[in-house]
Protein backbone atom coordinates (compact mmCIF):
# COMPACT_ATOMS: atom_id res chain seq x y z
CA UNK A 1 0.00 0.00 0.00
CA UNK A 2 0.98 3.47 -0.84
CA UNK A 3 0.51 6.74 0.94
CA UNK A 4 0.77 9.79 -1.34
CA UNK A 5 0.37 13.11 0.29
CA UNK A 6 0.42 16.19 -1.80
CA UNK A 7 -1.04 19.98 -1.11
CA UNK A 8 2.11 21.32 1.46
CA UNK A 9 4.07 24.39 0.76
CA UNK A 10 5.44 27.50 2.09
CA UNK A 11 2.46 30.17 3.45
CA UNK A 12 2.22 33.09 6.08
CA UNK A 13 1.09 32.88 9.19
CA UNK A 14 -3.15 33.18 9.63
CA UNK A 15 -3.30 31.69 6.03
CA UNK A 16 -5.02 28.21 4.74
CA UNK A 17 -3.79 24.74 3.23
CA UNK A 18 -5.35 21.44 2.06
CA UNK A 19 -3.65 18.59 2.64
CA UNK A 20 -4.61 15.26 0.46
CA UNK A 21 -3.50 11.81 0.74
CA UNK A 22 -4.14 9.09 -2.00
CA UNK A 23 -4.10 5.26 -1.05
CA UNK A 24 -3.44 3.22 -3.05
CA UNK A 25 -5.98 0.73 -1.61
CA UNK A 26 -10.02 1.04 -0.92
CA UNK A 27 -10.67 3.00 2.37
CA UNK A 28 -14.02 2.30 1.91
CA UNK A 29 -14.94 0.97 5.95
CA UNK A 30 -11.46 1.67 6.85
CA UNK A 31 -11.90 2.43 10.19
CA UNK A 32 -9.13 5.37 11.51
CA UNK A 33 -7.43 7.12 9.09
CA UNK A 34 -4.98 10.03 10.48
CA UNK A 35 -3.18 12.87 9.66
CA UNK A 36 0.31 13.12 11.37
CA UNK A 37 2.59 15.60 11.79
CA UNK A 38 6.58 15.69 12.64
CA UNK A 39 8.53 18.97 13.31
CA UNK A 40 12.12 19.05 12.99
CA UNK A 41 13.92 17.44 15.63
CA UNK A 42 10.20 15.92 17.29
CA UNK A 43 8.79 12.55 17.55
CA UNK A 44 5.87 12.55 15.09
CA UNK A 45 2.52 13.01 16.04
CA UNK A 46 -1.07 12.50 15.70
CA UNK A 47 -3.48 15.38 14.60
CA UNK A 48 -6.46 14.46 13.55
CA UNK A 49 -8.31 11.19 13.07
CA UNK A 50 -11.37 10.40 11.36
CA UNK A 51 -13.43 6.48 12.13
CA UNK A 52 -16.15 4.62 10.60
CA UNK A 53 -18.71 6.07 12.64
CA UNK A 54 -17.99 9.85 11.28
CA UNK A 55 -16.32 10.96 14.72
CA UNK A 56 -13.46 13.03 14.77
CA UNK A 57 -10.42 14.00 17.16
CA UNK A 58 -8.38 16.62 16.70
CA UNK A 59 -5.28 17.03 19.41
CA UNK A 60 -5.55 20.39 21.38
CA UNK A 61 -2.97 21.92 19.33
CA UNK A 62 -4.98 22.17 16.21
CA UNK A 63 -8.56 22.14 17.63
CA UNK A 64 -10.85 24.42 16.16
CA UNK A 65 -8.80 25.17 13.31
CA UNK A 66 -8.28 21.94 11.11
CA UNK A 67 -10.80 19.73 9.89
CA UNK A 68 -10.19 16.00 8.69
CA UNK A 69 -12.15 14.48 5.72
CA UNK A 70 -12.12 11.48 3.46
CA UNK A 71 -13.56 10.32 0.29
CA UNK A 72 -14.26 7.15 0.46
CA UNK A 73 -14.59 6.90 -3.44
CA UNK A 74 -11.61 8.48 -4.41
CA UNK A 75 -9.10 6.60 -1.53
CA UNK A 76 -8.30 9.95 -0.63
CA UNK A 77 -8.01 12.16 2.83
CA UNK A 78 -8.46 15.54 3.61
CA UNK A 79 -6.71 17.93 6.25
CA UNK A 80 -8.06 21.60 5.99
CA UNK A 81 -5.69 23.28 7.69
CA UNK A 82 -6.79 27.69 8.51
CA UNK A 83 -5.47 29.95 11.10
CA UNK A 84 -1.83 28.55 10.61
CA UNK A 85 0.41 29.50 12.69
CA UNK A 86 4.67 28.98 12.85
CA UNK A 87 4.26 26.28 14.87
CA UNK A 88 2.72 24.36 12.59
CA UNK A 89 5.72 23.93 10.32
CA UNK A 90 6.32 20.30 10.03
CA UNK A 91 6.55 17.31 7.26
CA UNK A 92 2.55 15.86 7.31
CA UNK A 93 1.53 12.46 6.55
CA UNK A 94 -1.27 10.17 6.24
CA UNK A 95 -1.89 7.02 7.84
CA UNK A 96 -4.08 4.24 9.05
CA UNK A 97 -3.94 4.60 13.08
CA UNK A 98 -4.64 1.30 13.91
CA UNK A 99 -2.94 -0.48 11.54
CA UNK A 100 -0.49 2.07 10.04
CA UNK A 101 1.19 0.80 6.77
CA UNK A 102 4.65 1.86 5.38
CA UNK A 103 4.75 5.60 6.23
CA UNK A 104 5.07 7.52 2.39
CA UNK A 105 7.28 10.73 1.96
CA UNK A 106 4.92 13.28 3.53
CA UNK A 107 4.31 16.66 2.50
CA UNK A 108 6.31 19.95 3.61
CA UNK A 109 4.44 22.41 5.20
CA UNK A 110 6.28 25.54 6.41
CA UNK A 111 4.25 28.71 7.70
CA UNK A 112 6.23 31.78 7.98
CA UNK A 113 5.67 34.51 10.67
């Protein structure tokens, strides 16, 4: 399985991305799909997670300001990501949370203050 996530780049501070991740395999009643985040010189993290039942969690550090989404008929999740601030700077990737496969290249996002 493949992870492709595309969308990152460089932006200012307060501005707006949209992350998307292609897999190469059906999501369709894939149950946890997350969006992960590692800064340089961090562990890498869990943002946002999205499950069967159409709950979400978001981790308090980008509550309120990203939203996860997936389309089940294209393989392919969302990450909305307004408000950004410096802190978000960090490589982003997609993954299954419960049963992650082989973590893809990520995409760059760096916000500038």
């Amino acid at each position: 399985v493949q992870l492709q996530a595309s969308g990152g780049g460089l932006v200012e501070a307060g501005g707006s991305l949209r992350l998307s991740c292609t897999i190469s395999t059906s999501i369709f009643g894939l149950n946890g799909l997350g969006w992960y985040r590692q800064a340089p010189g961090k562990q890498r993290e869990l943002v946002a997670s999205m499950f069967s039942d159409g709950s979400t969690n978001y981790s308090n550090s980008v509550k309120g300001r990203f939203t996860i989404s997936r389309d089940n008929g294209k393989n392919t999740v969302y990450l909305q990501m307004n408000s950004l601030k410096p802190e978000d700077t960090a490589v982003y990737y997609c993954n299954s949370v419960y049963n992650p496969y082989k973590w893809g290249q990520g995409t760059l996002v760096t916000v500038s203050s």
